[in-house]
Protein backbone atom coordinates (compact mmCIF):
# COMPACT_ATOMS: atom_id res chain seq x y z
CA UNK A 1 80.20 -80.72 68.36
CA UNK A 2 78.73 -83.58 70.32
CA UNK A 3 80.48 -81.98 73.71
CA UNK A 4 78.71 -78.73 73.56
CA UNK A 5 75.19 -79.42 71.34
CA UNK A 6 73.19 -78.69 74.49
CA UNK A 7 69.43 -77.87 75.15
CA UNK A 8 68.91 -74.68 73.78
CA UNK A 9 64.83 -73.77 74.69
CA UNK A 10 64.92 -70.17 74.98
CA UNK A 11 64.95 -69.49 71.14
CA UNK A 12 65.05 -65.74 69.25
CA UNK A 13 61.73 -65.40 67.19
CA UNK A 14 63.77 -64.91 63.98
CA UNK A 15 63.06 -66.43 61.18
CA UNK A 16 65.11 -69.77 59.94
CA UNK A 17 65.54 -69.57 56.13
CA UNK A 18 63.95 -72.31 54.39
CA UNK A 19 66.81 -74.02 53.36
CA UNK A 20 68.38 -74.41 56.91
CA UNK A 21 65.55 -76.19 57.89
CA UNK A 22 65.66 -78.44 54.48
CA UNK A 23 69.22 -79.36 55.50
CA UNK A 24 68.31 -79.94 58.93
CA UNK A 25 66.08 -82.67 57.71
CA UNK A 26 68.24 -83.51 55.30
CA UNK A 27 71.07 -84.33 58.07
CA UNK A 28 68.26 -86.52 59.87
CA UNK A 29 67.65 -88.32 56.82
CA UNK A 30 70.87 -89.50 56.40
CA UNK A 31 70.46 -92.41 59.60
CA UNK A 32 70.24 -95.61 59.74
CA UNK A 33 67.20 -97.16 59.89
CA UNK A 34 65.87 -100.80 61.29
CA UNK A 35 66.12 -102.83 58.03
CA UNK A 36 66.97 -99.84 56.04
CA UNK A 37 63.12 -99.10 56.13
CA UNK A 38 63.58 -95.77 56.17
CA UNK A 39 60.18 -94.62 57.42
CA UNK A 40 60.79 -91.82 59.39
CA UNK A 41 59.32 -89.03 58.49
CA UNK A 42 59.56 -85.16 58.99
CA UNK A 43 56.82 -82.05 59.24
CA UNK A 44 58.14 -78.72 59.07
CA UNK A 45 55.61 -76.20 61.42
CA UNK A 46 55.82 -72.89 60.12
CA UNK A 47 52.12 -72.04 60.01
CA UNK A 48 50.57 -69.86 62.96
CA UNK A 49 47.36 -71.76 63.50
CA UNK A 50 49.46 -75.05 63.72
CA UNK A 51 52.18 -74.21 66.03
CA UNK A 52 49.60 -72.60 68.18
CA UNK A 53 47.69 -75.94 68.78
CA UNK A 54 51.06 -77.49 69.02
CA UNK A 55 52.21 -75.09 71.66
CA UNK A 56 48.67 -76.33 73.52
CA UNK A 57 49.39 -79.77 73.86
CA UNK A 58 53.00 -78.98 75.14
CA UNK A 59 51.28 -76.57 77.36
CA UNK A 60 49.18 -79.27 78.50
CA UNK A 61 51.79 -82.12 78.49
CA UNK A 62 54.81 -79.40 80.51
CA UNK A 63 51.91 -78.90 83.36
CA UNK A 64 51.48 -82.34 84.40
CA UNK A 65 54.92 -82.84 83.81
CA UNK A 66 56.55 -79.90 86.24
CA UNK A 67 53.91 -79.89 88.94
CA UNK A 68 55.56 -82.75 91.05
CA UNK A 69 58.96 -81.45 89.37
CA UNK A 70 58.76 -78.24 91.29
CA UNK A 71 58.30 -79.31 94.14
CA UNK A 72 61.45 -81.68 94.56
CA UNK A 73 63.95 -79.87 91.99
CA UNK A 74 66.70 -82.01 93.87
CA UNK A 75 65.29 -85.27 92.11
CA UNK A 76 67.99 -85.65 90.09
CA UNK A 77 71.33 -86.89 91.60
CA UNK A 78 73.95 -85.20 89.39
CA UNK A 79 72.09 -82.32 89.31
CA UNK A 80 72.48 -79.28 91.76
CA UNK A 81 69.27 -77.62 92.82
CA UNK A 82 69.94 -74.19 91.09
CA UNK A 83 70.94 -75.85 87.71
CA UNK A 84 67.46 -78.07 87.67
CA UNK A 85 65.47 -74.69 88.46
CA UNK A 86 67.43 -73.40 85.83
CA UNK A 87 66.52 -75.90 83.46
CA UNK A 88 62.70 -75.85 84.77
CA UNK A 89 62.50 -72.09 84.34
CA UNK A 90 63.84 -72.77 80.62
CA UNK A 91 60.97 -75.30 79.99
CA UNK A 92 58.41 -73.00 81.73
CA UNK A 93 59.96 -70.24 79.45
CA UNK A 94 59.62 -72.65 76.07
CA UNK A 95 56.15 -73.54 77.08
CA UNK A 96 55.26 -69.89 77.26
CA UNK A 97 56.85 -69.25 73.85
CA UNK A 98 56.07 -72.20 71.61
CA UNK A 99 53.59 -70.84 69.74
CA UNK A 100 56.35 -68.02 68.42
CA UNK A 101 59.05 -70.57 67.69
CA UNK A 102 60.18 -69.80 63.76
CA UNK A 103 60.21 -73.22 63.14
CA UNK A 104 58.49 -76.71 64.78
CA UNK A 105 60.18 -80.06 63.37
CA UNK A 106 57.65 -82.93 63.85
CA UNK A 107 59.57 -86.56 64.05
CA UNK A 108 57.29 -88.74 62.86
CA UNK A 109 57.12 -92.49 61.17
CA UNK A 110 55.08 -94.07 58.83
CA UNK A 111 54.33 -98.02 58.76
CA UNK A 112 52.41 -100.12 56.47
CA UNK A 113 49.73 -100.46 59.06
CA UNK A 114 47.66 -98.86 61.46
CA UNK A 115 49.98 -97.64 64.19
CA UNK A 116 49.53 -99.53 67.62
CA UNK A 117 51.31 -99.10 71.00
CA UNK A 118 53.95 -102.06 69.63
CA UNK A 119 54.34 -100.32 66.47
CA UNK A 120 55.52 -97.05 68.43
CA UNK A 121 57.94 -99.32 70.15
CA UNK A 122 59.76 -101.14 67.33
CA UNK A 123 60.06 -97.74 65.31
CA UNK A 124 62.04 -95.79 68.51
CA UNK A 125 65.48 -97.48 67.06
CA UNK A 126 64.91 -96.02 63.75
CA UNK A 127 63.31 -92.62 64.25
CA UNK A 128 66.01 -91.46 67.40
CA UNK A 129 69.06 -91.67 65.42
CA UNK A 130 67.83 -88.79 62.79
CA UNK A 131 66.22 -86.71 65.53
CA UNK A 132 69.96 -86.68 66.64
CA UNK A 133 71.89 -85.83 63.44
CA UNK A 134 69.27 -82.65 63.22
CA UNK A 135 70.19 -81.68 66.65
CA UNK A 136 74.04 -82.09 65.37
CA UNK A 137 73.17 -80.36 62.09
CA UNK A 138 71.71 -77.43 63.65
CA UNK A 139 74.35 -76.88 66.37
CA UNK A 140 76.83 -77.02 63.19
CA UNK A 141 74.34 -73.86 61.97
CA UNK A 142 74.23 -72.09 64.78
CA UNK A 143 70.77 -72.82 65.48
CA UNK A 144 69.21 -73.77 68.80
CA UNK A 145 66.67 -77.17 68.93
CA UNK A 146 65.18 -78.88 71.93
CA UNK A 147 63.34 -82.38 71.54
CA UNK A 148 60.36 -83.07 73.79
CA UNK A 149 57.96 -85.24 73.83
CA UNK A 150 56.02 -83.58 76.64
CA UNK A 151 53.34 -82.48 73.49
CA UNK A 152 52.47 -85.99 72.52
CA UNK A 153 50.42 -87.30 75.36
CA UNK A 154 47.38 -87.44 73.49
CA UNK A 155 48.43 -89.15 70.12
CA UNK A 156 45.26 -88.55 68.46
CA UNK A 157 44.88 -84.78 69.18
CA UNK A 158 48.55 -84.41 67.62
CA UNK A 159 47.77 -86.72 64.41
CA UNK A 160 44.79 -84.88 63.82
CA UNK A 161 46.82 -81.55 64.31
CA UNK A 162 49.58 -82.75 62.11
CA UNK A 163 46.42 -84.73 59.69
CA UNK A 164 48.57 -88.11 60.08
CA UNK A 165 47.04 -91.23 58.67
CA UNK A 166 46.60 -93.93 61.08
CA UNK A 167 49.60 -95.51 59.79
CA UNK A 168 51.63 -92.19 61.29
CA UNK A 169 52.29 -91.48 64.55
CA UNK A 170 54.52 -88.57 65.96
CA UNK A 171 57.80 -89.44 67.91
CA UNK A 172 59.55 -85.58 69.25
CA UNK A 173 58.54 -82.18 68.65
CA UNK A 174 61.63 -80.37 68.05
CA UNK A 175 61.27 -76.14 68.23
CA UNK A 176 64.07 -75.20 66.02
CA UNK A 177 65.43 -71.21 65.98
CA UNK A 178 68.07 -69.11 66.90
CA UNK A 179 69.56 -69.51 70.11
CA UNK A 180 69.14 -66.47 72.62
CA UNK A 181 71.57 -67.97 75.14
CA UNK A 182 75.43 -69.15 74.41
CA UNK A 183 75.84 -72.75 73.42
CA UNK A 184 78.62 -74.38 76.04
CA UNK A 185 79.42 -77.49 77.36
CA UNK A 186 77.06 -80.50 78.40
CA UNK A 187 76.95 -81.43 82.27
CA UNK A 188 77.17 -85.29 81.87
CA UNK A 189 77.90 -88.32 84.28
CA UNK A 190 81.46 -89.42 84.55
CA UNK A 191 81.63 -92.14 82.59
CA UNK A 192 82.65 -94.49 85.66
CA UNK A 193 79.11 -93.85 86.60
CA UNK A 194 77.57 -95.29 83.21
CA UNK A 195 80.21 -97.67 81.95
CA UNK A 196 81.41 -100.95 82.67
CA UNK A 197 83.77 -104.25 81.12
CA UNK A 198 81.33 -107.10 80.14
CA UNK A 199 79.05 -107.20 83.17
CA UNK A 200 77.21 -104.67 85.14
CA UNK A 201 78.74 -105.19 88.70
């Protein structure tokens, strides 16, 4: 599952029953946590009005993100220039189609205080591992789910989108539906690229 749970961001506007998105956070609340806290926390989008101003701060976070993109699609090494403009045409496309996504999963976590910028930090080891098991879960369910963070440039606009207390703060926006593409295989460094014996040399 792990060698073919790729990006899937062109998503069918079909609706997700209700209880595949329950076990999808159900699979991401089975990680481990720092401590065993356990504070992550999860926000199904389903409403119109909210998805819509979710879809305008990834609007406004993709825009500043692909204008230098574009214009040097070659930035990335192991990457040929038709597959990035690939993958930029599939982030344009998700951009353009948030707002009809069936289903927006909000990673979020909650601490006993108001959230600061070292707050965010410290909680990035215990909200990423259940962001992962719901991308696992809903390969395993044949549904399609992209995390970005693109939308969350402007923390306060999204917690008072989402109405998080100031002990919340938002981690990944993940649009969750049925995939209109073909799941396949990932494109990944060779592993003599990323790994070494006891030292990096």
């Amino acid at each position: 599952m792990i060698y073919n749970c790729r990006a899937m961001r062109r998503l069918n506007t079909k609706p997700v029953p209700a209880e595949l998105l329950v076990k999808l956070v159900d699979a991401a609340n089975q990680a481990p946590s720092g401590s065993n806290m356990q504070r992550a926390r999860w926000i199904v989008v389903t409403d119109e009005d909210v998805k819509m101003k979710l879809a305008d701060l990834n609007r406004q976070g993709v825009e500043s993100y692909i204008g230098p993109q574009t214009s040097r699609p070659d930035a990335v090494p192991h990457q040929s220039k038709e597959k990035r403009l690939r993958m930029l045409d599939a982030v344009i496309w998700q951009t353009e189609h948030m707002y009809e996504m069936p289903a927006i999963v909000m990673a979020c976590m909650e601490f006993e205080s108001p959230v600061d910028d070292k707050l965010i930090v410290q909680g990035n080891g215990s909200i990423w591992p259940g962001i992962q098991n719901l991308l696992l879960a809903a390969r395993a369910l044949g549904l399609g789910a992209t995390p970005t963070t693109l939308a969350l440039g402007d923390r306060q606009a999204v917690a008072e989108v989402l109405n998080l207390p100031d002990t919340m703060a938002a981690y990944c926006l993940i649009p969750v539906g049925y995939p209109l593409g073909k799941f396949g295989p990932v494109t990944r460094r060779p592993l003599e690229d990323v790994m070494r014996w006891n030292q990096w040399n």
